[in-house]
Protein backbone atom coordinates (compact mmCIF):
# COMPACT_ATOMS: atom_id res chain seq x y z
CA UNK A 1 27.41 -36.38 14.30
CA UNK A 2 27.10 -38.48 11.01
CA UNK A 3 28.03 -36.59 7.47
CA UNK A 4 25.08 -39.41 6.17
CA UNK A 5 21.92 -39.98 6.70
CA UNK A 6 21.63 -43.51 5.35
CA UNK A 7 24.90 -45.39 4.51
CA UNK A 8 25.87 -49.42 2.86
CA UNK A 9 28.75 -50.37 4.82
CA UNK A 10 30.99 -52.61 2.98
CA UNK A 11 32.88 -54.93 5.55
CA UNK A 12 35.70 -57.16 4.35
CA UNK A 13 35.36 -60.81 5.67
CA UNK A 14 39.10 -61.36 5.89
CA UNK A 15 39.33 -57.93 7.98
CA UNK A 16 36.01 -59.95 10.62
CA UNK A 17 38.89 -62.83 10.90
CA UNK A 18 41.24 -60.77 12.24
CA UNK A 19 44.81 -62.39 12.61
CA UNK A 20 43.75 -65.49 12.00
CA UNK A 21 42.78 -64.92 8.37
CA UNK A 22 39.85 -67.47 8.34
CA UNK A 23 36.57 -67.69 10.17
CA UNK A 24 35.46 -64.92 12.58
CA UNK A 25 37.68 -62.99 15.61
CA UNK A 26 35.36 -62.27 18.00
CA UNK A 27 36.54 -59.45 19.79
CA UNK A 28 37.12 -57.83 16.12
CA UNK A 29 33.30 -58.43 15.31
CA UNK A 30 32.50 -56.98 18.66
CA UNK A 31 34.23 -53.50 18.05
CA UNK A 32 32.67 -53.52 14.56
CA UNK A 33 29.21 -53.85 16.38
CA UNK A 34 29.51 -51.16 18.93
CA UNK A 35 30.88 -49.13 16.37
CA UNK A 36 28.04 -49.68 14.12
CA UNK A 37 25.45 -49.08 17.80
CA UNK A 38 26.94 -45.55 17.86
CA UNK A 39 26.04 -44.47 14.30
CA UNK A 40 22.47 -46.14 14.48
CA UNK A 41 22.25 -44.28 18.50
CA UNK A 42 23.07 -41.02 16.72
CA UNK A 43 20.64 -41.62 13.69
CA UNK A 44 22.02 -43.00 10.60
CA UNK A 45 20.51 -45.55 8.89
CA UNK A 46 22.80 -48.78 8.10
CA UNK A 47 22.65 -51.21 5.68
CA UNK A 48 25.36 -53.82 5.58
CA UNK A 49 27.42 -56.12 2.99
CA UNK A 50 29.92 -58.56 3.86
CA UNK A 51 32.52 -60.15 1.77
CA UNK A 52 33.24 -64.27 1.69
CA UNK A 53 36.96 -64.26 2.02
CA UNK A 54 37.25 -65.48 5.49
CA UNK A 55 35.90 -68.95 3.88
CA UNK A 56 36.05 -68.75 0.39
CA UNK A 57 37.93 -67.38 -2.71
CA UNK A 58 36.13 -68.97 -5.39
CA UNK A 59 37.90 -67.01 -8.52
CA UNK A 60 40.94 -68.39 -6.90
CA UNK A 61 39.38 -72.21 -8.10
CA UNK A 62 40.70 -73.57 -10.98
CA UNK A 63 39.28 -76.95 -10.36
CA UNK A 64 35.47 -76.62 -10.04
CA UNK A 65 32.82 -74.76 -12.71
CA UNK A 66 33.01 -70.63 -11.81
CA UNK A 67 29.34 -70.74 -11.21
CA UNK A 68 29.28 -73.02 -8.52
CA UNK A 69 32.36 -71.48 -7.01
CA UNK A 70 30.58 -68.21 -7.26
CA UNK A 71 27.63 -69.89 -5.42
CA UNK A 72 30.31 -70.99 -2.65
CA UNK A 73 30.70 -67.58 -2.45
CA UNK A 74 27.32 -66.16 -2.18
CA UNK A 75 26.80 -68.63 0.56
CA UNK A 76 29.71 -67.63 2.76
CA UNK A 77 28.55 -63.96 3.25
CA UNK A 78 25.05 -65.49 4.15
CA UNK A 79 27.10 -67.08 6.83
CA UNK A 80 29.07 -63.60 7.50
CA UNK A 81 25.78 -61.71 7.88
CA UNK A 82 24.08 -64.25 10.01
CA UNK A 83 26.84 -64.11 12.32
CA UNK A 84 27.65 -60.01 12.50
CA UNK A 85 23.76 -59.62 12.74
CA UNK A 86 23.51 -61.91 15.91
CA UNK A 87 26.59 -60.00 17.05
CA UNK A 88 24.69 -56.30 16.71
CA UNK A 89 21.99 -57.71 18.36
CA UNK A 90 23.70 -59.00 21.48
CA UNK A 91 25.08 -55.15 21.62
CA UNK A 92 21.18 -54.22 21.75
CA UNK A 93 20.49 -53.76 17.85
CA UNK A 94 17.45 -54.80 15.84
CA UNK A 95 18.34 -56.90 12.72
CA UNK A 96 17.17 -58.07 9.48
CA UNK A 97 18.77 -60.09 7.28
CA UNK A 98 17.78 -60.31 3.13
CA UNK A 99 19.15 -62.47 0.39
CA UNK A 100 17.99 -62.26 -3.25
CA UNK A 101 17.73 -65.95 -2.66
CA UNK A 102 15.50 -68.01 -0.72
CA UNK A 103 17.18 -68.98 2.11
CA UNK A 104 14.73 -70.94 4.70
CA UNK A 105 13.87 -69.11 7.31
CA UNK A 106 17.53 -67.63 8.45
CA UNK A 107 16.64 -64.80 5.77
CA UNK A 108 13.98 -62.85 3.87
CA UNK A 109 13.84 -62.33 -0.17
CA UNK A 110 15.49 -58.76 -0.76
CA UNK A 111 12.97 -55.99 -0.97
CA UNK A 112 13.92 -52.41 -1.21
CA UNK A 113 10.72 -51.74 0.12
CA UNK A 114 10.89 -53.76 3.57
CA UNK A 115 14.59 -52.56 3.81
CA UNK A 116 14.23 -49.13 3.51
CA UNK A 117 11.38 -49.10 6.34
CA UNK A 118 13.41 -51.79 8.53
CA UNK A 119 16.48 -48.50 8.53
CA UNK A 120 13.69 -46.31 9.39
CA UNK A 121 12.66 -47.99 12.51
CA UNK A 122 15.86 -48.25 13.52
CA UNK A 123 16.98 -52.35 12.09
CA UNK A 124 20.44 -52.62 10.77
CA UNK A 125 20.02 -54.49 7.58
CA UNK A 126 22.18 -57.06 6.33
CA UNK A 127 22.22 -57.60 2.34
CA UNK A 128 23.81 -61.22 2.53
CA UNK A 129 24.16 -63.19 -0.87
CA UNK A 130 25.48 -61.04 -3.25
CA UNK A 131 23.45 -60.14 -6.81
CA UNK A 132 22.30 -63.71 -6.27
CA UNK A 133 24.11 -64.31 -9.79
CA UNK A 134 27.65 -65.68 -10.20
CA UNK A 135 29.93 -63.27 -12.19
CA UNK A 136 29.17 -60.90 -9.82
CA UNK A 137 31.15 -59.70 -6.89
CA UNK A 138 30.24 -58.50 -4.13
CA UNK A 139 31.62 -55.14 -4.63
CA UNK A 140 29.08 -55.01 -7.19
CA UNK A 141 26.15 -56.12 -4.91
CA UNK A 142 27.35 -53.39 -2.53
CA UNK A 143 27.24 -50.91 -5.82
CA UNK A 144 23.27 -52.04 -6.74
CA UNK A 145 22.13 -52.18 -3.02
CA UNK A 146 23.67 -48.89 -2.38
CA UNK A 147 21.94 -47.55 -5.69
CA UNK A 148 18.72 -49.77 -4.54
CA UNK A 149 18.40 -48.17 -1.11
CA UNK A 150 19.13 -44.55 -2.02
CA UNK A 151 22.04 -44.38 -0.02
CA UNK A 152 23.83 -41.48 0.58
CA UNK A 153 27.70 -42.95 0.88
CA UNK A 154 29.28 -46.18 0.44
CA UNK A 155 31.60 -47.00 3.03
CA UNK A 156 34.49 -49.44 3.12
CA UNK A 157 36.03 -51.10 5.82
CA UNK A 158 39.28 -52.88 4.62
CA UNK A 159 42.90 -53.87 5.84
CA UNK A 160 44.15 -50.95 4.15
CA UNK A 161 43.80 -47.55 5.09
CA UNK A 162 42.90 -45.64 1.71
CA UNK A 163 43.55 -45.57 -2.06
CA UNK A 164 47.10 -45.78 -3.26
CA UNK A 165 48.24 -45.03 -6.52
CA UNK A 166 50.21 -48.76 -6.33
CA UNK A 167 49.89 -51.19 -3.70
CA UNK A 168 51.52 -50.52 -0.56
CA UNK A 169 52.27 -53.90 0.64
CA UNK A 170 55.17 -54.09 -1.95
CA UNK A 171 55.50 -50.87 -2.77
CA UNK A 172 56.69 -48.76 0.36
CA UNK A 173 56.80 -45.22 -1.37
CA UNK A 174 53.25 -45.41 -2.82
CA UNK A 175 51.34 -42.46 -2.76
CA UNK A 176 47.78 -42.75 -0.62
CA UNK A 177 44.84 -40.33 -1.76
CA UNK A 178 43.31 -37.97 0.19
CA UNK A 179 40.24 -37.62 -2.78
CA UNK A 180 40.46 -39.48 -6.16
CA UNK A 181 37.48 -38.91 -8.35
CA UNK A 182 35.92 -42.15 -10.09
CA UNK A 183 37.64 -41.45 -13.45
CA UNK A 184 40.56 -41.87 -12.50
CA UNK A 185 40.47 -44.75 -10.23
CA UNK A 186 39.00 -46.40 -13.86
CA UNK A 187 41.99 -44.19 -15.75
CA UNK A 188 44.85 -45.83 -13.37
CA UNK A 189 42.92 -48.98 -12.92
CA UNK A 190 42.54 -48.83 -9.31
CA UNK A 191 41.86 -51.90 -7.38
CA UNK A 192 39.25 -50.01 -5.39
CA UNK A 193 35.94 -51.23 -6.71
CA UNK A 194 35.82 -53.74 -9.60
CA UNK A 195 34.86 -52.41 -12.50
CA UNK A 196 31.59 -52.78 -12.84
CA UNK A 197 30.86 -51.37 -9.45
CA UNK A 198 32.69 -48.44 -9.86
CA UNK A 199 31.25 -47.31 -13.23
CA UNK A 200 27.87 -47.91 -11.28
CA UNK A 201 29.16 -45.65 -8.64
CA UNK A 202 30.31 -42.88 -10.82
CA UNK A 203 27.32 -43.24 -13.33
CA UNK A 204 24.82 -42.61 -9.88
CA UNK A 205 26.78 -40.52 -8.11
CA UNK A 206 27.71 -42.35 -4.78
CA UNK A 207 30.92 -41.69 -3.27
CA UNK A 208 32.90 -43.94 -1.78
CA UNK A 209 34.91 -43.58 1.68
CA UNK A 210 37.84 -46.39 1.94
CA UNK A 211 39.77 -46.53 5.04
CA UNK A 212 41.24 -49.20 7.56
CA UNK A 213 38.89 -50.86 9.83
CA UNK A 214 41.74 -51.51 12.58
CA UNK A 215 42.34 -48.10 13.13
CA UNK A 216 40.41 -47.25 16.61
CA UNK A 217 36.52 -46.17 16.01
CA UNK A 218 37.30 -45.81 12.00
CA UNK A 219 34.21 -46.48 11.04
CA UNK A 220 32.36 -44.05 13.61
CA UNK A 221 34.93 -41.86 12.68
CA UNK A 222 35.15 -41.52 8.56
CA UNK A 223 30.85 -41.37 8.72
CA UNK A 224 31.07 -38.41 11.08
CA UNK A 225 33.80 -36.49 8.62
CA UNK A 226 36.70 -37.16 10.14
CA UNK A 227 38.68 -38.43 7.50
CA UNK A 228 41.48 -40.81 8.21
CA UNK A 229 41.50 -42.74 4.70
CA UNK A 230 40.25 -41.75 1.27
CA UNK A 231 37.16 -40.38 -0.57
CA UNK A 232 36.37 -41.79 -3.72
CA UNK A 233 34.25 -38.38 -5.38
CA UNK A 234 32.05 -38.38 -8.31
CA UNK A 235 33.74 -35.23 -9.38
């Protein structure tokens, strides 16, 4: 039984490419879809943001303008959402798919409006292309959407299984959170949100569940309450 009644998944690209790092892993994608099946089955409305990393790193550039690398970017999770959403709907789903760009007819123009009544019949809804603004991330997209569509939880699906207080990968005795209120992720300058998105967070009171998506049924899991990374509180 879901702790939410209407959630914004965040899903890393570079976590969709599985061991490969680049591009899509199928069978990944595939758990990520049944996964997602279960939560809509058992009533929870889903909207969905993917990251660009499994094509594109723009801020990583030092040879092009940062706008148009940004725009890279924002085109790569259009790519991300088009490809997850045909996935969910080969596992039965409903989709729709909304940019805050026009995007010929592979999306619609963002409207909280349509969204909100597309998770009410039962669509999953995938928020592909960012703010539509360079400068941007899409952590912060995934902040405003969340805001946007009066959701109830933001939930992230990463390679790492929770906030640490440093980073584990070179840092074997860091400490993982069970809870860490939004103050003092911004206090120890957590890499959890960037900054902007987690001041929008905190400011609208969203908390934020971060946990691994290779652990077995996380996602199903973490929605329903059973904890297996960490809770990001407004408290």
């Amino acid at each position: 039984m879901s702790t939410y009644n209407r959630i914004l998944l965040k899903l890393s690209g570079e976590a969709l490419a599985g061991e490969k790092k680049t591009g899509f892993d199928e069978a990944t994608c595939m758990e990520v879809a049944k996964q997602i099946a279960k939560l809509v089955d058992g009533g929870t409305q889903v909207a969905i943001v993917i990251g660009g990393g499994n094509f594109w790193r723009g801020r990583s550039s030092e040879t092009i303008d940062r706008t148009k690398a940004d725009s890279i970017g924002m085109l790569a999770t259009v790519m991300n959402c088009i490809y997850m959403s045909e996935i969910c709907r080969c596992c039965g789903m409903t989709t729709e798919i909304y940019t805050p760009f026009a995007c010929g007819t592979v999306s619609e123009l963002f409207s909280k409006d349509k969204a909100v009544a597309a998770m009410k019949k039962g669509s999953v809804v995938f928020l592909a292309g960012g703010t539509g603004h360079p400068y941007f991330s899409t952590d912060t997209a995934t902040a405003l959407r969340a805001i946007q569509l009066d959701c109830d939880a933001i939930v992230m699906a990463r390679a790492v299984d929770g906030v640490y207080d440093s980073d584990p990968k070179t840092n074997p005795n860091a400490k993982k959170f069970d809870t860490i209120p939004y103050q003092e992720v911004l206090d120890r300058k957590l890499k959890v949100l960037d900054l902007t998105a987690t001041v929008m967070c905190m400011e609208n009171r969203i908390p934020t569940l971060v946990f691994s998506l290779n652990e077995v049924d996380s996602i199903v899991n973490n929605v329903s309450g059973n904890i297996t990374g960490t809770v990001v509180t407004v408290d």
